[in-house]
Protein backbone atom coordinates (compact mmCIF):
# COMPACT_ATOMS: atom_id res chain seq x y z
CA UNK A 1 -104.23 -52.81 207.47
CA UNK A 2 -107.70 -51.86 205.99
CA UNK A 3 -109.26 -48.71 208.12
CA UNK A 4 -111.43 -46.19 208.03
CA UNK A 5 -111.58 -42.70 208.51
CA UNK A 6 -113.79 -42.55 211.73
CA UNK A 7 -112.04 -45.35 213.08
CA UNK A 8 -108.74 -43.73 212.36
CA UNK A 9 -109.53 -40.66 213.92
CA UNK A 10 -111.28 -41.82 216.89
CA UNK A 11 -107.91 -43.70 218.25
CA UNK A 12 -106.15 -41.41 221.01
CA UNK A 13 -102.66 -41.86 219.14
CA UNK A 14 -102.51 -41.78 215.11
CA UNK A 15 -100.60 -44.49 213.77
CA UNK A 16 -97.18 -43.52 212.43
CA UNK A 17 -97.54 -44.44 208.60
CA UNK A 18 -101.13 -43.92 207.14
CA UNK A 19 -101.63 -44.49 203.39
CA UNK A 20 -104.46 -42.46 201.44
CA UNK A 21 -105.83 -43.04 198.18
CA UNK A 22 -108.39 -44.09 195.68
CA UNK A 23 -110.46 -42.36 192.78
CA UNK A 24 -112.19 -39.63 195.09
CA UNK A 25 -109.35 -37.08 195.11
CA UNK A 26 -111.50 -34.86 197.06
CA UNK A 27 -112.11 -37.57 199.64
CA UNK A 28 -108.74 -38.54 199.90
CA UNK A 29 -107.46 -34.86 200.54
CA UNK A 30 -110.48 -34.43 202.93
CA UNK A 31 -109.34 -37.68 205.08
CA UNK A 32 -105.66 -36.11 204.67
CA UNK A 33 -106.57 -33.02 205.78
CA UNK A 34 -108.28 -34.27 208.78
CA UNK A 35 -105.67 -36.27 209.95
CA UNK A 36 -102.78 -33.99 209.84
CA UNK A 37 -104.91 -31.41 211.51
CA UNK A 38 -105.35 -34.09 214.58
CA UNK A 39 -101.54 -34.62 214.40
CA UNK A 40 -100.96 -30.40 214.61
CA UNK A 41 -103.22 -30.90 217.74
CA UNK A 42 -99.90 -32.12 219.27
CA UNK A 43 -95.91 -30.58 219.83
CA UNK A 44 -95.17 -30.40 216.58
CA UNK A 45 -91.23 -29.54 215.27
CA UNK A 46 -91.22 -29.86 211.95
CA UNK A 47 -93.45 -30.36 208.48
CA UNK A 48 -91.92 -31.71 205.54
CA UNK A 49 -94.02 -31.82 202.54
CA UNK A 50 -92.72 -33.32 199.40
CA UNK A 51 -94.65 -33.68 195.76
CA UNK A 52 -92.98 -34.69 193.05
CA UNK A 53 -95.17 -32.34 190.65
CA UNK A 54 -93.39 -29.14 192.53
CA UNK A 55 -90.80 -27.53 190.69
CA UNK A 56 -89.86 -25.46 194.13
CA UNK A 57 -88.22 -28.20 195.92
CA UNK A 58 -84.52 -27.01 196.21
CA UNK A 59 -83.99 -30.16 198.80
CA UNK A 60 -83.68 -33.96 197.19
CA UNK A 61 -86.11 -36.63 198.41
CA UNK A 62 -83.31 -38.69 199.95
CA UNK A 63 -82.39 -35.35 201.94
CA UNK A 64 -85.35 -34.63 203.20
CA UNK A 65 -86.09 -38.82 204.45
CA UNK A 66 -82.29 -38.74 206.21
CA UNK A 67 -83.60 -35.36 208.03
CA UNK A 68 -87.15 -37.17 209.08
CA UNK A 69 -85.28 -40.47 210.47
CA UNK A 70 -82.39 -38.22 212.00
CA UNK A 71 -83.09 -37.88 216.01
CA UNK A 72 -85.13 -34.41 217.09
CA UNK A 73 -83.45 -33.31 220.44
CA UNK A 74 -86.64 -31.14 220.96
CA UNK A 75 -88.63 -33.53 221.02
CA UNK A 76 -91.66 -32.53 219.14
CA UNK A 77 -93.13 -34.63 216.44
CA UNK A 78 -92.36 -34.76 212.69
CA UNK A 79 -94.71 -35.20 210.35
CA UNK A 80 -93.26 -36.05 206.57
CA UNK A 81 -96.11 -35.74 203.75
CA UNK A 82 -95.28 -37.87 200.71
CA UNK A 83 -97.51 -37.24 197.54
CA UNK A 84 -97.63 -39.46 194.92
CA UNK A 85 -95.08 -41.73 195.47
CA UNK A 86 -95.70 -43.57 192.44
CA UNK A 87 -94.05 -40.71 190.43
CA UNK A 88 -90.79 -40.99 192.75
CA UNK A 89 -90.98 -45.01 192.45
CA UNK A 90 -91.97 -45.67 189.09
CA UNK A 91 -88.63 -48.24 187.87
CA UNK A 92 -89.68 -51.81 189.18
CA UNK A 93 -86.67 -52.41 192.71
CA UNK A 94 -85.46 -55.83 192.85
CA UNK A 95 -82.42 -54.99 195.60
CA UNK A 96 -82.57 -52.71 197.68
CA UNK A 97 -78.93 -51.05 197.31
CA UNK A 98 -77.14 -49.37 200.79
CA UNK A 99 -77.84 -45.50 201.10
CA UNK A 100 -80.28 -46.05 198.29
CA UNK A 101 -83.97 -43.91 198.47
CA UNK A 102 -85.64 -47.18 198.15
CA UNK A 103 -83.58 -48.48 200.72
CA UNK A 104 -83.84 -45.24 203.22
CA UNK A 105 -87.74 -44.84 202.93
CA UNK A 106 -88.32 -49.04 203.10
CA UNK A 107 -86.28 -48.26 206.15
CA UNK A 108 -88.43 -45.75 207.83
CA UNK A 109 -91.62 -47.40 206.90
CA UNK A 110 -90.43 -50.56 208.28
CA UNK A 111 -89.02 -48.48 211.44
CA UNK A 112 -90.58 -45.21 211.75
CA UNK A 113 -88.47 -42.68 213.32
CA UNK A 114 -89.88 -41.88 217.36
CA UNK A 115 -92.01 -39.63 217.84
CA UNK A 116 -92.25 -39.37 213.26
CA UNK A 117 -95.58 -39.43 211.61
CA UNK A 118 -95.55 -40.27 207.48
CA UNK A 119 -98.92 -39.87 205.49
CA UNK A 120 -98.66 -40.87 202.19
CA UNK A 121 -101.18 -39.74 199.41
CA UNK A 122 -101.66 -41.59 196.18
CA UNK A 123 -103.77 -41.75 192.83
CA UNK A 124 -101.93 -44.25 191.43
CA UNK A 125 -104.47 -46.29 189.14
CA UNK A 126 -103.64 -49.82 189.93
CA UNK A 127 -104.45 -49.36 193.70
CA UNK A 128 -108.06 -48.86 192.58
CA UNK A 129 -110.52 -51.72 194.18
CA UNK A 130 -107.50 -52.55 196.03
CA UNK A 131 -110.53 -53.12 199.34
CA UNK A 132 -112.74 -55.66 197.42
CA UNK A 133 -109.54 -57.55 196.18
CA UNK A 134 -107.90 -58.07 199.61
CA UNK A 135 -111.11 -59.87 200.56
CA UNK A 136 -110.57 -62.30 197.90
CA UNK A 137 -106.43 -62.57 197.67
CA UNK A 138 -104.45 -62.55 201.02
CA UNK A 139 -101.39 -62.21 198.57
CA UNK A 140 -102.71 -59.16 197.00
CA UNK A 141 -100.76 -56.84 199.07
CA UNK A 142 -97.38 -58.19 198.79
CA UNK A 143 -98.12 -58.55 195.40
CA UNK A 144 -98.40 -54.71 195.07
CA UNK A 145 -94.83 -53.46 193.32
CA UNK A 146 -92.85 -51.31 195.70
CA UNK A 147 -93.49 -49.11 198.13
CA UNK A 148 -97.34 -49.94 198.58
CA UNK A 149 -96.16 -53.59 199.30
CA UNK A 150 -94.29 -52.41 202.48
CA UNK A 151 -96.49 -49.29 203.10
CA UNK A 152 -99.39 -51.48 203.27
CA UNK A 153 -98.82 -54.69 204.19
CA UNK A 154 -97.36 -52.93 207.15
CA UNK A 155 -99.37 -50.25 208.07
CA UNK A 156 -102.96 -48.35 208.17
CA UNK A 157 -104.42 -47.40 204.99
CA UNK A 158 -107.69 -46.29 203.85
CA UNK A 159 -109.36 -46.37 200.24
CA UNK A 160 -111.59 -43.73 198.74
CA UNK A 161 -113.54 -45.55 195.82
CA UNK A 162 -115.64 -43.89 193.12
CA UNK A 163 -118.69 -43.07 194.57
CA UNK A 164 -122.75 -44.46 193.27
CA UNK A 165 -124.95 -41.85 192.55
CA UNK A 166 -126.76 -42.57 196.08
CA UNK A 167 -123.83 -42.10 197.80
CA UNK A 168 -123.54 -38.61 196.61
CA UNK A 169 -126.72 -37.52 197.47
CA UNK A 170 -126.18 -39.34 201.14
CA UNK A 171 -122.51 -36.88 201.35
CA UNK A 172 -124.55 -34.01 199.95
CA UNK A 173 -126.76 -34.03 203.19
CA UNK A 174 -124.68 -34.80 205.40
CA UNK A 175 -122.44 -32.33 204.78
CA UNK A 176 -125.34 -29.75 205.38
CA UNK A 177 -126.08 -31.66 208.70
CA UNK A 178 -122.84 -31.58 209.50
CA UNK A 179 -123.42 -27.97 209.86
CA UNK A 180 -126.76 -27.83 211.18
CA UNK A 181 -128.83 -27.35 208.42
CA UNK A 182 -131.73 -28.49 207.69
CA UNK A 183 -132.79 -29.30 203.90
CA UNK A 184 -136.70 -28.67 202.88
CA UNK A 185 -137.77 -31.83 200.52
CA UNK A 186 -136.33 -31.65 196.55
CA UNK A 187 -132.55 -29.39 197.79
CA UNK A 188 -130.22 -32.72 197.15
CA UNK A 189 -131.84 -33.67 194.62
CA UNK A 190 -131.77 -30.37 192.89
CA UNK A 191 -128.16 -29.55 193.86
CA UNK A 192 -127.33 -33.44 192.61
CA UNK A 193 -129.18 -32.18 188.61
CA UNK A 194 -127.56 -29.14 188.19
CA UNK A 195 -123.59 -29.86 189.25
CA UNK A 196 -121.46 -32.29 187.81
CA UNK A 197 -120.78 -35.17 189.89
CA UNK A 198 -117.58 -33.95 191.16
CA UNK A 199 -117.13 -33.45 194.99
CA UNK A 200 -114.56 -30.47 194.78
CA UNK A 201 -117.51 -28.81 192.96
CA UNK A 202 -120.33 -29.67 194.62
CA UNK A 203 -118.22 -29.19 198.23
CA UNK A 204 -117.71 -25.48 196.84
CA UNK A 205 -121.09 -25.19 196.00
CA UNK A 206 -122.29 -26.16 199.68
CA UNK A 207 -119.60 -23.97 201.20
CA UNK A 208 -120.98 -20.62 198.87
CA UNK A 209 -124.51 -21.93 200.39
CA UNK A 210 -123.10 -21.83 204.05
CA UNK A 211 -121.87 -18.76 203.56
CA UNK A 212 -124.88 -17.30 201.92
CA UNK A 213 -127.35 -18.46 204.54
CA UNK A 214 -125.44 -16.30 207.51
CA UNK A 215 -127.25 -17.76 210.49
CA UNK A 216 -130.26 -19.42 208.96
CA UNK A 217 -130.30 -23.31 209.95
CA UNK A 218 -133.00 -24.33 207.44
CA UNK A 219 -132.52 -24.13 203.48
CA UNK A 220 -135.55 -24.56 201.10
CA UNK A 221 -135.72 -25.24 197.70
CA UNK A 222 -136.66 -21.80 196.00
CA UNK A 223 -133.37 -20.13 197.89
CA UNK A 224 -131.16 -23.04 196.42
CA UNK A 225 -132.46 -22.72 192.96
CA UNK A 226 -130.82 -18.48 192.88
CA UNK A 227 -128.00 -19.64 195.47
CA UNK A 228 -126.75 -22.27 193.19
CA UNK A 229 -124.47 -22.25 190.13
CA UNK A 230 -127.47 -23.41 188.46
CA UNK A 231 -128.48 -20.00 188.19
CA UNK A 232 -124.97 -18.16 186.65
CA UNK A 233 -126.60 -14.76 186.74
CA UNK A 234 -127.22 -14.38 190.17
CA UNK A 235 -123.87 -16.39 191.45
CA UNK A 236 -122.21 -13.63 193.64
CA UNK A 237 -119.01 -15.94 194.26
CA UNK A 238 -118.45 -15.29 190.57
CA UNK A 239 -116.95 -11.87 190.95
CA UNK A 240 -113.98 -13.41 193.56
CA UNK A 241 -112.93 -14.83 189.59
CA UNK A 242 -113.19 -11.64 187.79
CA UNK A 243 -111.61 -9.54 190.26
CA UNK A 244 -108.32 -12.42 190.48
CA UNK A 245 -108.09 -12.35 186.71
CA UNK A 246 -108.08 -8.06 186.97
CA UNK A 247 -110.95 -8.21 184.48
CA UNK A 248 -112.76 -4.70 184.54
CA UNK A 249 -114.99 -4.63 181.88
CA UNK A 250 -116.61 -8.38 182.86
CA UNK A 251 -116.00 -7.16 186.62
CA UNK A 252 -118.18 -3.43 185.78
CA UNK A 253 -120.98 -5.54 183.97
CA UNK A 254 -121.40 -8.28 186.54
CA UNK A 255 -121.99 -5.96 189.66
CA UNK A 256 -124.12 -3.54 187.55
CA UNK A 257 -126.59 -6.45 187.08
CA UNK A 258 -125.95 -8.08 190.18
CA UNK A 259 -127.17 -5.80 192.01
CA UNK A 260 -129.96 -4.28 189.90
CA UNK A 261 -131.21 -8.23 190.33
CA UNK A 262 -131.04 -8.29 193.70
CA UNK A 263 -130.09 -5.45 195.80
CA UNK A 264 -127.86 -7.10 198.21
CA UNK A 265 -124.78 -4.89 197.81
CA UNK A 266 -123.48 -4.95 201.41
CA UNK A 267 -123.63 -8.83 200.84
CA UNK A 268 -121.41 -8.26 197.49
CA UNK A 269 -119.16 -5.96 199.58
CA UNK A 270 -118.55 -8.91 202.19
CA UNK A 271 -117.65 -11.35 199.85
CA UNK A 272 -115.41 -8.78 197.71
CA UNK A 273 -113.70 -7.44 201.58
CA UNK A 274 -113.00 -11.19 202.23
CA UNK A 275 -111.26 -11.94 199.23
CA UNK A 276 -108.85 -9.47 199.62
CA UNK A 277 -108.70 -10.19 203.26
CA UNK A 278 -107.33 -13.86 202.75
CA UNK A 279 -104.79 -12.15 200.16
CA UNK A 280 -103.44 -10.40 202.61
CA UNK A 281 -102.95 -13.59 205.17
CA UNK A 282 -101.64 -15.17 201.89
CA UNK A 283 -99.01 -12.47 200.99
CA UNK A 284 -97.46 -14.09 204.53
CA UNK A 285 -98.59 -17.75 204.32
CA UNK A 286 -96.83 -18.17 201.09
CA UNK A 287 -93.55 -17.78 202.26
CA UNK A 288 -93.77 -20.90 205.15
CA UNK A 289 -94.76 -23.21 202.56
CA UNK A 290 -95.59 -23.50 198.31
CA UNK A 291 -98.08 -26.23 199.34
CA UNK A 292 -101.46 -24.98 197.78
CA UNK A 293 -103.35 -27.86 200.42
CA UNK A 294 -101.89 -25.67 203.31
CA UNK A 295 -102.47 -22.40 201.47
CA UNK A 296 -106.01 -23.08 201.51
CA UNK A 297 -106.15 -24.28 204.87
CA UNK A 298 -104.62 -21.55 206.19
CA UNK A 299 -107.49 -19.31 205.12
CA UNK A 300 -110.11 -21.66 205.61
CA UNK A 301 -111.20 -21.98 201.68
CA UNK A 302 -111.83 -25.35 199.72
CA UNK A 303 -109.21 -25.97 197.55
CA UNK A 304 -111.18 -25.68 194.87
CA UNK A 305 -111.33 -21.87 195.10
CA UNK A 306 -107.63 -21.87 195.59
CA UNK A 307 -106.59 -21.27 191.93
CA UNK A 308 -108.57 -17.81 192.45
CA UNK A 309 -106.52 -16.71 195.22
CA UNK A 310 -103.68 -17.95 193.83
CA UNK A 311 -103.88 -15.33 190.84
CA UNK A 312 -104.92 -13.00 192.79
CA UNK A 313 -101.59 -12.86 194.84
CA UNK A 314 -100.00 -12.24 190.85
CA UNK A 315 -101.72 -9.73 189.91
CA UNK A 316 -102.37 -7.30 193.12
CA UNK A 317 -99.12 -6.57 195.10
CA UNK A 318 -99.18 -6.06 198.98
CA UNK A 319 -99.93 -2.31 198.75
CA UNK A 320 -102.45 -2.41 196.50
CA UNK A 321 -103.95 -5.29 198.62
CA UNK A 322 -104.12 -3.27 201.62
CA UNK A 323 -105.62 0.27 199.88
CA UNK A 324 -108.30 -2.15 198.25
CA UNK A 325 -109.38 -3.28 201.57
CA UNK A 326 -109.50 0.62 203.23
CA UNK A 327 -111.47 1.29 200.25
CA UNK A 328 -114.12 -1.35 201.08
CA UNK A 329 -114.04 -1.13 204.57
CA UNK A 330 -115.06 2.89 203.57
CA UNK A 331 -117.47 1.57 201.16
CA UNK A 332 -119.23 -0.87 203.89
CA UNK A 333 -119.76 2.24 205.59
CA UNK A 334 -121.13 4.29 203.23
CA UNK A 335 -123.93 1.24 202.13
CA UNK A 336 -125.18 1.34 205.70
CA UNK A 337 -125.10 4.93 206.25
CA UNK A 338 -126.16 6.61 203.18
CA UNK A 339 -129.07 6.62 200.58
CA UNK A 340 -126.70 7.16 197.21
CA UNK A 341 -127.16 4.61 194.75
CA UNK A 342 -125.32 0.88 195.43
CA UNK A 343 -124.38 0.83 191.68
CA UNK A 344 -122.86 4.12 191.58
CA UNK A 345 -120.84 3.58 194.93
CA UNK A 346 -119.53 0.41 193.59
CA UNK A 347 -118.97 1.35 190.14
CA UNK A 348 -116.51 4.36 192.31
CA UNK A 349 -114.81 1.67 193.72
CA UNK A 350 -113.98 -0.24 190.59
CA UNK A 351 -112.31 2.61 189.14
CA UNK A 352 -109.84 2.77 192.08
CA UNK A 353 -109.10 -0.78 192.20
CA UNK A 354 -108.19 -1.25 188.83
CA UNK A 355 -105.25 0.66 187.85
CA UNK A 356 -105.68 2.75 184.13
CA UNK A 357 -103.68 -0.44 182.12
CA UNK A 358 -106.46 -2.36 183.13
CA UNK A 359 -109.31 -0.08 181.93
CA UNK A 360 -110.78 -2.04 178.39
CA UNK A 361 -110.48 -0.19 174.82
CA UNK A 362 -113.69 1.01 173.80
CA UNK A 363 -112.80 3.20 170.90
């Protein structure tokens, strides 16, 4: 059954099986996101999360579907996130054998488990247009090779297609109305020139913006054109990637000309302070889960910043995580209380961060 996301999300109880896909990844995850956050609204027991793509699952796919459809005495809900379930699927099933996978999860989908929720998240290529063709072929879902043809001729699913140029310009604003913000005349439109038409990009790009403007609830065009990755030189997020990657001599150069540009050091400080912060919460997140969805999530980042974070936590160990931020929590100090140069201070702070192996080879 064809829905979509406001409609989903507006019924008091989720359906049990929900389906997401199309070209849009960014859409799809977005809807996903949304929905499981709804479900977590409720008593929730257990979170299984399986994709095929992970080498850390230590538990087999049928293991993990006979412990969703097994009873919960405690009565909470399950939830059971299946990703890309064309990779598990991919052989053509004619019978379904006895205490087979294919028989177990036609089961559950079929029958969902009380009180068990299963969204199911897909990219598989021949689901694409899948909306427009229903319209025209009421066989077109049971023609669908298995398990879309029971997932949705049976349940709710929604389609992200690839999106018109006009419809990205329509997201871009309303994702800044979304949070309040007003746009002066010529800010989509510039923001649509200078990124490439990919939403995980341009959805970082508005959140850097967000961030940038503090409290300000109106954002003009001159102020996009130095916030924006249009303008490399001036893109403070940038240094969240040098610092991950432990480059010093990149990391030195950028905040010397950062901030002879534009002076804003207790802004750089903030930014710097609050990437090591969400380290930290990461050093404990990662051991509930491996998912790098619910990684992000968990410190409120867009995914597409993720891979940052993520090599951060490889190359800075707990300790050194938690001197770094008592250094910049001193160093926030210091810019508001004291007239010493902001190059110098930071360019002191640098040299404790990085350890000597990471210092460069001039000679």
């Amino acid at each position: 059954m064809n829905t979509t996301l406001k409609d989903l999300l507006s019924k008091k109880e989720l359906p049990n099986v929900i389906t997401f896909f199309g070209e849009e990844q960014f859409l799809v995850y977005d809807a996903y996101k949304k929905t499981y956050e709804k479900l977590l609204n409720k008593e929730t027991s257990k979170v299984t999360i399986f994709d095929p793509d992970d080498n850390s699952n230590n538990i087999s796919f049928l293991d993990l579907l006979l412990e969703f459809n097994s009873p919960d005495f405690f009565g909470g809900n399950k939830i059971f996130i299946l990703k890309k379930p064309e990779k598990i699927f991919a052989q053509k099933v004619k019978k379904f054998k006895p205490g087979s996978t294919e028989e177990l999860f036609r089961r559950i989908v079929l029958s969902p488990p009380f009180n068990g929720f299963l969204l199911v998240i897909s990219f598989d290529a021949n689901l694409f247009g899948l909306t427009r063709k229903v319209m025209n072929d009421k066989e077109a879902l049971q023609n669908l090779r298995f398990p879309f043809n029971v997932l949705l001729s049976n349940h709710f699913w929604i389609e992200f297609p690839k999106m018109t140029a006009g419809q990205i310009k329509n997201w871009i604003s309303n994702k800044f109305l979304e949070e309040g913000i007003k746009c002066e005349d010529g800010v989509v439109e510039y923001l649509f020139d200078v990124l490439n038409l990919d939403l995980w990009e341009i959805d970082s790009e508005i959140q850097k913006i967000i961030t940038f403007l503090g409290q300000k609830k109106y954002l003009t065009l001159s102020e996009i054109s130095q916030i924006s990755s249009g303008n490399k030189g001036l893109n403070v997020f940038d240094i969240a990637s040098l610092l991950a990657r432990r480059d010093f001599e990149k990391t030195f150069i950028f905040v010397e000309n950062f901030l002879k540009t534009s002076k804003q050091g207790i802004l750089l400080n903030s930014i710097i302070l609050k990437f090591f912060k969400n380290l930290l919460i990461l050093t404990e997140e990662i051991k509930k889960t491996k998912d790098k969805f619910l990684l992000a999530k968990s410190i409120g980042v867009n995914l597409y910043f993720f891979e940052d974070y993520y090599l951060g936590l490889k190359n800075y160990s707990k300790d050194d995580i938690i001197e770094i931020i008592r250094e910049l929590v001193n160093l926030e100090l210091q810019l508001k209380s004291t007239s010493k140069d902001e190059v110098y201070l930071f360019e002191t702070i640098l040299l404790r961060i990085f350890k000597k192996q990471d210092f460069p080879n001039f000679v």
